[in-house]
C-alpha atoms as a PDB file:
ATOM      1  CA  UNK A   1      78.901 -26.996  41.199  1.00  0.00           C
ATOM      2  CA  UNK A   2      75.671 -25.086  40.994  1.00  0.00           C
ATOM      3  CA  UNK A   3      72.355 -27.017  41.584  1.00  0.00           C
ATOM      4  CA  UNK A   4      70.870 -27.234  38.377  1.00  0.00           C
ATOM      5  CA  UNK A   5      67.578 -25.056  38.396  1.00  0.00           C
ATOM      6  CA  UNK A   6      64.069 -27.166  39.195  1.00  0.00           C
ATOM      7  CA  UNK A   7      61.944 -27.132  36.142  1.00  0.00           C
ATOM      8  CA  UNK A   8      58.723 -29.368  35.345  1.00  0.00           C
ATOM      9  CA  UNK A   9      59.701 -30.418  32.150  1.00  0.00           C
ATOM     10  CA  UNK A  10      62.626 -31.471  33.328  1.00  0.00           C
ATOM     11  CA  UNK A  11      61.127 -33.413  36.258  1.00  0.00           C
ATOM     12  CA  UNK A  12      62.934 -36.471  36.441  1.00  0.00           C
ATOM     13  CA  UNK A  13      61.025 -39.825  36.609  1.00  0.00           C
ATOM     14  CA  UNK A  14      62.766 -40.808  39.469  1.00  0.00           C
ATOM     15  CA  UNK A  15      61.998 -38.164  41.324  1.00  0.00           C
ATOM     16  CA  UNK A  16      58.537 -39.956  43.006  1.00  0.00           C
ATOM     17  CA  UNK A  17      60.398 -42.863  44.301  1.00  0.00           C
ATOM     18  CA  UNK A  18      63.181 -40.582  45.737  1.00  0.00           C
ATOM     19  CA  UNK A  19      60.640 -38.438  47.733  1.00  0.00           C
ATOM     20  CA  UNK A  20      58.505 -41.028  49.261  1.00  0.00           C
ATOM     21  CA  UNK A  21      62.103 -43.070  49.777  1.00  0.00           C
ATOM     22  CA  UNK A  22      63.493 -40.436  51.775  1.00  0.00           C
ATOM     23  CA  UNK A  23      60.695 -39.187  53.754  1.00  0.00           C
ATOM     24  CA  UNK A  24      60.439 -42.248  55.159  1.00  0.00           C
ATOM     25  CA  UNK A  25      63.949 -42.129  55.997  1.00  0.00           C
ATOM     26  CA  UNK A  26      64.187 -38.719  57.063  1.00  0.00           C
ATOM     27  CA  UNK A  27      66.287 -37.335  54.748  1.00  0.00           C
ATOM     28  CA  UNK A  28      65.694 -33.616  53.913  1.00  0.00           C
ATOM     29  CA  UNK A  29      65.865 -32.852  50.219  1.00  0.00           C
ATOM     30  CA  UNK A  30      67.143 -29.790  49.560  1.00  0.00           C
ATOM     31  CA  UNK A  31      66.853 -29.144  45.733  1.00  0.00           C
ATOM     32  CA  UNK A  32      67.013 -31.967  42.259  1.00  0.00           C
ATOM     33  CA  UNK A  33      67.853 -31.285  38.695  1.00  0.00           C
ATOM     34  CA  UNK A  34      67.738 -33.892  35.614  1.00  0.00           C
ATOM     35  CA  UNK A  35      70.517 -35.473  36.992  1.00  0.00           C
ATOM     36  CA  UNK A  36      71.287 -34.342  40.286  1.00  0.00           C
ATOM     37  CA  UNK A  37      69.915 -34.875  43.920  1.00  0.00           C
ATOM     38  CA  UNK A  38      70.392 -32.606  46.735  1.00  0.00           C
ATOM     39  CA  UNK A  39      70.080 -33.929  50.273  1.00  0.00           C
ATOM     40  CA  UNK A  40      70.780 -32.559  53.345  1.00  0.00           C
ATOM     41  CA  UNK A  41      73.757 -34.109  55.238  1.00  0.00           C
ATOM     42  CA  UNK A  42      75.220 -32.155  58.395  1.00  0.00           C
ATOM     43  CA  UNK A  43      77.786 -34.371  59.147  1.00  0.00           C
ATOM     44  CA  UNK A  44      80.310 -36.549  57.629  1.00  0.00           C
ATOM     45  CA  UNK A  45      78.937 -39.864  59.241  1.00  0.00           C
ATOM     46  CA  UNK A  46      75.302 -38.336  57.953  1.00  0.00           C
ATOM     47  CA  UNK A  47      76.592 -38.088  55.033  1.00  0.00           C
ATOM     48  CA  UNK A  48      78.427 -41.683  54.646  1.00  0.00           C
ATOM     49  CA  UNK A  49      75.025 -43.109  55.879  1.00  0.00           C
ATOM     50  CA  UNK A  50      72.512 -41.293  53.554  1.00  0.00           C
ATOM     51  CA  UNK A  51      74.902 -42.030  50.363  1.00  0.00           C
ATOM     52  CA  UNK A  52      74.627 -46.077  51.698  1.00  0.00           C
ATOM     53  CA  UNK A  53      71.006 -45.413  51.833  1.00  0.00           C
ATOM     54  CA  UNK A  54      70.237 -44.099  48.737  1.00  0.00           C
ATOM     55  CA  UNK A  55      73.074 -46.371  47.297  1.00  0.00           C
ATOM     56  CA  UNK A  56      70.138 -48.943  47.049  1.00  0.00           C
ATOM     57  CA  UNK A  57      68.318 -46.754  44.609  1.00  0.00           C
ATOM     58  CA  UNK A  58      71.488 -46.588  42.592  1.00  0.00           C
ATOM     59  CA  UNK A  59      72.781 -43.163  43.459  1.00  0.00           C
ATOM     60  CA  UNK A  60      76.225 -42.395  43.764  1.00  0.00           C
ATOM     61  CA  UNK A  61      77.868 -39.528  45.746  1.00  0.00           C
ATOM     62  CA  UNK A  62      79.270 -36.541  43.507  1.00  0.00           C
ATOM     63  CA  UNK A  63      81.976 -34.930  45.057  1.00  0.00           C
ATOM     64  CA  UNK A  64      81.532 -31.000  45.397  1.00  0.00           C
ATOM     65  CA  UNK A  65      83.195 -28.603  48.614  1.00  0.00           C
ATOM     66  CA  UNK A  66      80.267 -25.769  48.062  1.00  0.00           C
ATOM     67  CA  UNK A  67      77.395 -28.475  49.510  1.00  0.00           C
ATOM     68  CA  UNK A  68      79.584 -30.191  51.974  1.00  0.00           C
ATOM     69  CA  UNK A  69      80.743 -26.937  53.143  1.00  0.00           C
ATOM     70  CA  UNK A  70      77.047 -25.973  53.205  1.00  0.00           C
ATOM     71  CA  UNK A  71      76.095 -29.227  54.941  1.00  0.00           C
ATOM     72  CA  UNK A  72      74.280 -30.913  51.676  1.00  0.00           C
ATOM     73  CA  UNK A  73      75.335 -34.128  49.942  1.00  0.00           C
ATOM     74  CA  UNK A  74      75.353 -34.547  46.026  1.00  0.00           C
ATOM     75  CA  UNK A  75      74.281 -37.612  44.607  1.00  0.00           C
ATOM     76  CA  UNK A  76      73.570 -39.083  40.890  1.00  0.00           C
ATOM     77  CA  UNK A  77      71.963 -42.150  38.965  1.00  0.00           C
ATOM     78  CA  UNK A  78      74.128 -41.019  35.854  1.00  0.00           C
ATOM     79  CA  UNK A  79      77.554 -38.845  37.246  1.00  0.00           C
ATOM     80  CA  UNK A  80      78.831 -38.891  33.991  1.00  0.00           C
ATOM     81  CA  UNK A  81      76.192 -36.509  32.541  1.00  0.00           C
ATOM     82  CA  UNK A  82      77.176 -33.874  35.418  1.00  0.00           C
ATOM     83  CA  UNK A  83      79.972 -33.992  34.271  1.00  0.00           C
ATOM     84  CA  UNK A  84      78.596 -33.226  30.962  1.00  0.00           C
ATOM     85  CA  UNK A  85      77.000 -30.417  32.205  1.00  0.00           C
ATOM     86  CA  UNK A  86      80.213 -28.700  33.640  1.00  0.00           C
ATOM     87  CA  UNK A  87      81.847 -29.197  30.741  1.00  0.00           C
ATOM     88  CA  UNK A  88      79.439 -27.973  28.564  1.00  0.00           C
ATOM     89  CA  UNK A  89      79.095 -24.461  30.612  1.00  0.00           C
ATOM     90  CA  UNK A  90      79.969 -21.429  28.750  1.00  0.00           C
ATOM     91  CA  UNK A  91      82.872 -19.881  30.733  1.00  0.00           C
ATOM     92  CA  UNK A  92      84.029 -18.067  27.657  1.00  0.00           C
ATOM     93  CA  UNK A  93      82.123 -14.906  28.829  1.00  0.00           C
ATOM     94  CA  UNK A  94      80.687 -12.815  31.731  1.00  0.00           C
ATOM     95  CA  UNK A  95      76.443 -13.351  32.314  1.00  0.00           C
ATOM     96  CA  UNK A  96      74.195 -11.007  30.412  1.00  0.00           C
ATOM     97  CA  UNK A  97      73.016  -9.280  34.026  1.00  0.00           C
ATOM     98  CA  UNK A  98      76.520  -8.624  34.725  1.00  0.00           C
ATOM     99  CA  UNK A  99      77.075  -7.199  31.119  1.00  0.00           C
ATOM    100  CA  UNK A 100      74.289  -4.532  31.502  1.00  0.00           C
ATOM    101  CA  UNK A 101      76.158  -3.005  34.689  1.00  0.00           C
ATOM    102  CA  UNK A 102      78.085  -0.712  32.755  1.00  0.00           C
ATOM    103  CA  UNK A 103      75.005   0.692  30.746  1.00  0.00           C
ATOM    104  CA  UNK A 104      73.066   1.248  33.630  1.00  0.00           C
ATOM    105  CA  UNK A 105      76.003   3.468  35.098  1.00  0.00           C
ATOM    106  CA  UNK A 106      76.316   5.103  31.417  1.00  0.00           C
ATOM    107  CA  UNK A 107      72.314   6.127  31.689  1.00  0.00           C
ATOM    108  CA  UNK A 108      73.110   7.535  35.130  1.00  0.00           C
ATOM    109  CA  UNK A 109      75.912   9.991  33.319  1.00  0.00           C
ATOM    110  CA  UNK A 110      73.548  10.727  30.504  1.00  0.00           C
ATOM    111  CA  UNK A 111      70.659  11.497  32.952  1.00  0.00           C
ATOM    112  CA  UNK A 112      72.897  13.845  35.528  1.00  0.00           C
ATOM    113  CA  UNK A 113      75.186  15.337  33.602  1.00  0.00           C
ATOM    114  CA  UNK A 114      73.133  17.767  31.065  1.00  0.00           C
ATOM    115  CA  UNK A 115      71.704  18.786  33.831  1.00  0.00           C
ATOM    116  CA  UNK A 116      74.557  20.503  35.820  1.00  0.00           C
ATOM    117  CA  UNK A 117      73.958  24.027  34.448  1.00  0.00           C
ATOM    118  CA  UNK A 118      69.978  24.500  34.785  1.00  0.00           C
ATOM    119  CA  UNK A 119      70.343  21.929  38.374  1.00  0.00           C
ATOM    120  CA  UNK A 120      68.251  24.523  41.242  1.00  0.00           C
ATOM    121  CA  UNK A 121      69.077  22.667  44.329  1.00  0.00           C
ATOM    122  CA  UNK A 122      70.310  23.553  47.388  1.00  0.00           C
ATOM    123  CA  UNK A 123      73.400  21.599  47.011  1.00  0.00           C
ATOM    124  CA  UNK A 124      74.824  22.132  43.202  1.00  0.00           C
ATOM    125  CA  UNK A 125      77.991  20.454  43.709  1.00  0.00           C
ATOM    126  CA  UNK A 126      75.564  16.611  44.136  1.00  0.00           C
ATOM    127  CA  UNK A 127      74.231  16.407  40.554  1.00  0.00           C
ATOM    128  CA  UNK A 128      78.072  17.236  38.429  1.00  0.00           C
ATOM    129  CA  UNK A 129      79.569  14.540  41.450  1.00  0.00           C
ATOM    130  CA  UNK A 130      76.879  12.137  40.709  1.00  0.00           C
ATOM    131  CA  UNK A 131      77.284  12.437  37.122  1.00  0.00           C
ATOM    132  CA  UNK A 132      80.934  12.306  36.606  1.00  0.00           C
ATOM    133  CA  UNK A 133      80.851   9.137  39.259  1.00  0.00           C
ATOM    134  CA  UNK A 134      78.244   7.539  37.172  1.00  0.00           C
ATOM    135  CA  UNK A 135      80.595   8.186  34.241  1.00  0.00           C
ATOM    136  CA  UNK A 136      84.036   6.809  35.953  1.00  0.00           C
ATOM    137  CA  UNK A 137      82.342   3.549  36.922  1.00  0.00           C
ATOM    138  CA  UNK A 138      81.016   3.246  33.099  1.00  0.00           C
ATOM    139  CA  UNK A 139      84.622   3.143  32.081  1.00  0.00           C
ATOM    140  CA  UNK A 140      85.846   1.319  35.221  1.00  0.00           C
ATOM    141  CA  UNK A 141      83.119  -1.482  34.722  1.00  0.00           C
ATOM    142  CA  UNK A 142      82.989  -1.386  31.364  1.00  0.00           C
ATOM    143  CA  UNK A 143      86.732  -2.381  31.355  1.00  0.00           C
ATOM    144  CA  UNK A 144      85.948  -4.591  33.833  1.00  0.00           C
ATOM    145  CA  UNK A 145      83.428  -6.392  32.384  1.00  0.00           C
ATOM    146  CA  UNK A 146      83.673  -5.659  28.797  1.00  0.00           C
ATOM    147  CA  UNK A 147      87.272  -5.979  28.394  1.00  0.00           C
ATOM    148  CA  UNK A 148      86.922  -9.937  30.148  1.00  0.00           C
ATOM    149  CA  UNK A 149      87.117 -13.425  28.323  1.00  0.00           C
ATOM    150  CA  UNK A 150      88.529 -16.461  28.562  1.00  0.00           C
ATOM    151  CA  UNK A 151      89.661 -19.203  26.336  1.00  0.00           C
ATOM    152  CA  UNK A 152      90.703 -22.780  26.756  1.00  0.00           C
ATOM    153  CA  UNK A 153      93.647 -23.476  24.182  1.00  0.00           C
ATOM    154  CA  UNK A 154      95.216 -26.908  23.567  1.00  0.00           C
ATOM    155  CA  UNK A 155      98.452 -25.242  25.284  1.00  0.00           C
ATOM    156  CA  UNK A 156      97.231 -23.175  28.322  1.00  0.00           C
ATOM    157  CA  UNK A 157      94.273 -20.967  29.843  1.00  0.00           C
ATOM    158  CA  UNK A 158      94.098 -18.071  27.586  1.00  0.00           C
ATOM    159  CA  UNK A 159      92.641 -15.111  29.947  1.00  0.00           C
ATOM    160  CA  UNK A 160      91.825 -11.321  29.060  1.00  0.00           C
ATOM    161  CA  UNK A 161      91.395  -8.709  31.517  1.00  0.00           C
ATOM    162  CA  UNK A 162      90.896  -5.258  30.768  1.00  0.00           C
ATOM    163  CA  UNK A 163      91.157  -5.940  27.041  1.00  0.00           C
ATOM    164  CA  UNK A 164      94.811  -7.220  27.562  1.00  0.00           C
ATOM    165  CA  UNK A 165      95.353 -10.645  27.069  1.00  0.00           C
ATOM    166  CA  UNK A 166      97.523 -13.365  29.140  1.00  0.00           C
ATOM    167  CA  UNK A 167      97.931 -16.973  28.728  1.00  0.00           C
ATOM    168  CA  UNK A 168      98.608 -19.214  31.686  1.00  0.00           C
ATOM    169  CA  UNK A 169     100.037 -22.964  30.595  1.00  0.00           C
ATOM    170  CA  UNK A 170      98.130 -25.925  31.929  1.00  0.00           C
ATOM    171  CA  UNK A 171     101.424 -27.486  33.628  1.00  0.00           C
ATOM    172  CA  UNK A 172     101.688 -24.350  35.199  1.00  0.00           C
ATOM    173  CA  UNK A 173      98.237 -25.101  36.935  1.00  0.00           C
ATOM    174  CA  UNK A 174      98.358 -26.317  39.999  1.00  0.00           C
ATOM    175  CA  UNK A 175      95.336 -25.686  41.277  1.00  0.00           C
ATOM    176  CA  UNK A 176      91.928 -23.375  40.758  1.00  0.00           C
ATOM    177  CA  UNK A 177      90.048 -21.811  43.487  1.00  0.00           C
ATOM    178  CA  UNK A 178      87.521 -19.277  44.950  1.00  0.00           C
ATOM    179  CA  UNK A 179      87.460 -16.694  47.581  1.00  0.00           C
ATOM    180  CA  UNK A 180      85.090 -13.817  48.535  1.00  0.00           C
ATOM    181  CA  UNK A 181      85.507 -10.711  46.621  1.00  0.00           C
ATOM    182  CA  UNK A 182      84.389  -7.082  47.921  1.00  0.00           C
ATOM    183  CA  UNK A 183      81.500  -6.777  45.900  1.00  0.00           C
ATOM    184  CA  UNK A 184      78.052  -8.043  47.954  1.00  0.00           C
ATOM    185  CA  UNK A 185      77.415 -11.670  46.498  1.00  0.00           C
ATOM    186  CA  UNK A 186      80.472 -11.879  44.692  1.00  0.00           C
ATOM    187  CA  UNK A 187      83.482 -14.280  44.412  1.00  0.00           C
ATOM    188  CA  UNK A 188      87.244 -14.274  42.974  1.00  0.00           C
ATOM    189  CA  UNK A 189      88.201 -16.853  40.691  1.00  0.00           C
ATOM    190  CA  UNK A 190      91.924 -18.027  41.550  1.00  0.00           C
ATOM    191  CA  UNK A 191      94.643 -20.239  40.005  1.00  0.00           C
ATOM    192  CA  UNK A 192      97.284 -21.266  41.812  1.00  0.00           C
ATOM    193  CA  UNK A 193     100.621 -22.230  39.727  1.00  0.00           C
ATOM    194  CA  UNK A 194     102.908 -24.639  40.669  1.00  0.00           C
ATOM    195  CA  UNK A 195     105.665 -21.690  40.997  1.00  0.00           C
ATOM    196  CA  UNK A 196     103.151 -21.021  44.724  1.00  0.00           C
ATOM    197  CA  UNK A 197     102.038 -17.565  42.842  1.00  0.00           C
ATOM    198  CA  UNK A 198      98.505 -17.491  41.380  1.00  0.00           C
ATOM    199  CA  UNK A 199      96.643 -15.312  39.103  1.00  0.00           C
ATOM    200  CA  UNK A 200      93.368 -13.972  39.865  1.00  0.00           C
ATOM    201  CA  UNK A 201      91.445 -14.581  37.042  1.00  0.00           C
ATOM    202  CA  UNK A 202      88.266 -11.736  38.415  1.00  0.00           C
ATOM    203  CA  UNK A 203      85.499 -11.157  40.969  1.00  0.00           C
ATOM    204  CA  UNK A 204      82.021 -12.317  39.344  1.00  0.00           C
ATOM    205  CA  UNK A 205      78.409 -13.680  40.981  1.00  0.00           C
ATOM    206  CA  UNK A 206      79.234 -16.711  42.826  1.00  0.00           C
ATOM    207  CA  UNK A 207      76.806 -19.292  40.271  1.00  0.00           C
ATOM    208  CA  UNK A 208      79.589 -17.797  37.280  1.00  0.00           C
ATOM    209  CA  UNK A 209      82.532 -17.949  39.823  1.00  0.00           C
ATOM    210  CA  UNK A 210      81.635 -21.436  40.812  1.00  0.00           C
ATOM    211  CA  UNK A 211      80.512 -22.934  37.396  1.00  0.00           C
ATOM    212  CA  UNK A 212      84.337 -21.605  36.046  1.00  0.00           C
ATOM    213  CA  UNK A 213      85.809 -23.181  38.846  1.00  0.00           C
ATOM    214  CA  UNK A 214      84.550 -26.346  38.282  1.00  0.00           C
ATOM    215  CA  UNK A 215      84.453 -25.676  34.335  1.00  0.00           C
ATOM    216  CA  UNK A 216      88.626 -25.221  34.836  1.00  0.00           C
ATOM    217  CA  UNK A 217      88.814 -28.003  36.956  1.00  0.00           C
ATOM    218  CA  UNK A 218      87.557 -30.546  34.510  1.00  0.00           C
ATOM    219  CA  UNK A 219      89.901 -29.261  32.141  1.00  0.00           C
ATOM    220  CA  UNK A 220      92.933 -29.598  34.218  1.00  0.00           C
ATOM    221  CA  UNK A 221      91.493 -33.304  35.269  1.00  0.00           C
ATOM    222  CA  UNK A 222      91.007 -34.218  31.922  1.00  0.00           C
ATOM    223  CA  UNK A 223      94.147 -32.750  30.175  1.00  0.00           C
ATOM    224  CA  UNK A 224      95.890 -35.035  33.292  1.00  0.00           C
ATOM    225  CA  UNK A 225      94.218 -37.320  32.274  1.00  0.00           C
ATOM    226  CA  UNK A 226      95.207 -37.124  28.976  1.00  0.00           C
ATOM    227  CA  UNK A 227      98.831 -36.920  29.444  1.00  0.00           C
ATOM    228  CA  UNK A 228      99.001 -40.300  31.368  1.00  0.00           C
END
């Protein structure tokens, strides 16, 4: 779940209370959002004692690995509109700054290329091998990243990847996850099947790779849900 960004119109009016509340408690905030309060809990038993704390002030602990893994505890006056907010996260597409990638590698091409016959250097051979690079990661990435979406049918997970399309049913589902990917900053997006295969759904900024994690998890919880 990715910490909702700060913003001053957005400042919650609890927020005043919370501050004073905690420094004199010595809890460390780490970052809030309308509905969401980061603290900084480095151990289970810190974390069990802050969410009693702050219990009094009507918080209540939202669950989420990435800040317990990180040592932070999660905590809302109003869980359900978290929740809201995950499920109302556009995983249906890549990020615009990931979308641009393949342009920037087509301008590259565009830029080195013509100039391979009038190139002077030293070293001829570098301008045609940075051109026709530039050009082979256009196509790569704009497969990649062009040829990706995702849709969430009544039946199953509908995914595409590199324009060709597969749909995963949600009994199938047993689980989804994340793992690092190559790429600096980057995570895979993974669901695991009950058959103990997965499919790896792509590699994408970690806020994206996280937000469709939990996006897909609420859908799997609430189709469960639904079916009980």
């Amino acid at each position: 779940m990715a910490i909702f960004a700060r913003s001053h119109a957005e400042k919650p009016v609890w927020l005043d209370e919370v501050r004073q509340f905690c420094s004199r408690a010595g809890i460390n905030i780490m970052g809030w959002g309308p509905d969401l309060l980061t603290v900084e809990a480095k151990s289970r038993e810190r974390a069990q004692q802050i969410a009693s704390q702050l219990a009094t002030l009507g918080f209540k602990v939202v669950e989420n690995e990435d800040s317990a893994y990180a040592g932070m505890l999660d905590l809302s006056r109003n869980p359900d509109a978290v929740q809201a907010r995950i499920a109302s996260f556009d995983i249906s597409k890549r990020r615009w700054d990931e979308q641009i990638v393949p342009l920037l590698w087509a301008l590259g091409a565009l830029l080195l290329i013509p100039g391979i016959s009038r190139s002077n250097s030293r070293y001829p051979w570098v301008t045609p091998s940075l051109g026709a690079l530039s050009l082979f990661l256009f196509f790569w990435d704009g497969t990649r990243i062009w040829g990706w979406r995702l849709e969430l049918l009544p039946e199953g997970l509908r995914v595409r990847r590199r324009f060709r399309w597969t749909t995963v049913a949600w009994d199938q589902i047993a689980s989804v996850t994340t793992s690092p990917a190559s790429g600096r900053n980057q995570e895979s997006v993974i669901v695991k099947l009950s058959s103990h295969s997965s499919e790896r759904l792509g590699s994408f900024n970690f806020p994206f790779a996280r937000n469709l994690r939990d996006r897909l998890r609420y859908e799997l919880a609430r189709r469960r849900g639904d079916r009980h």
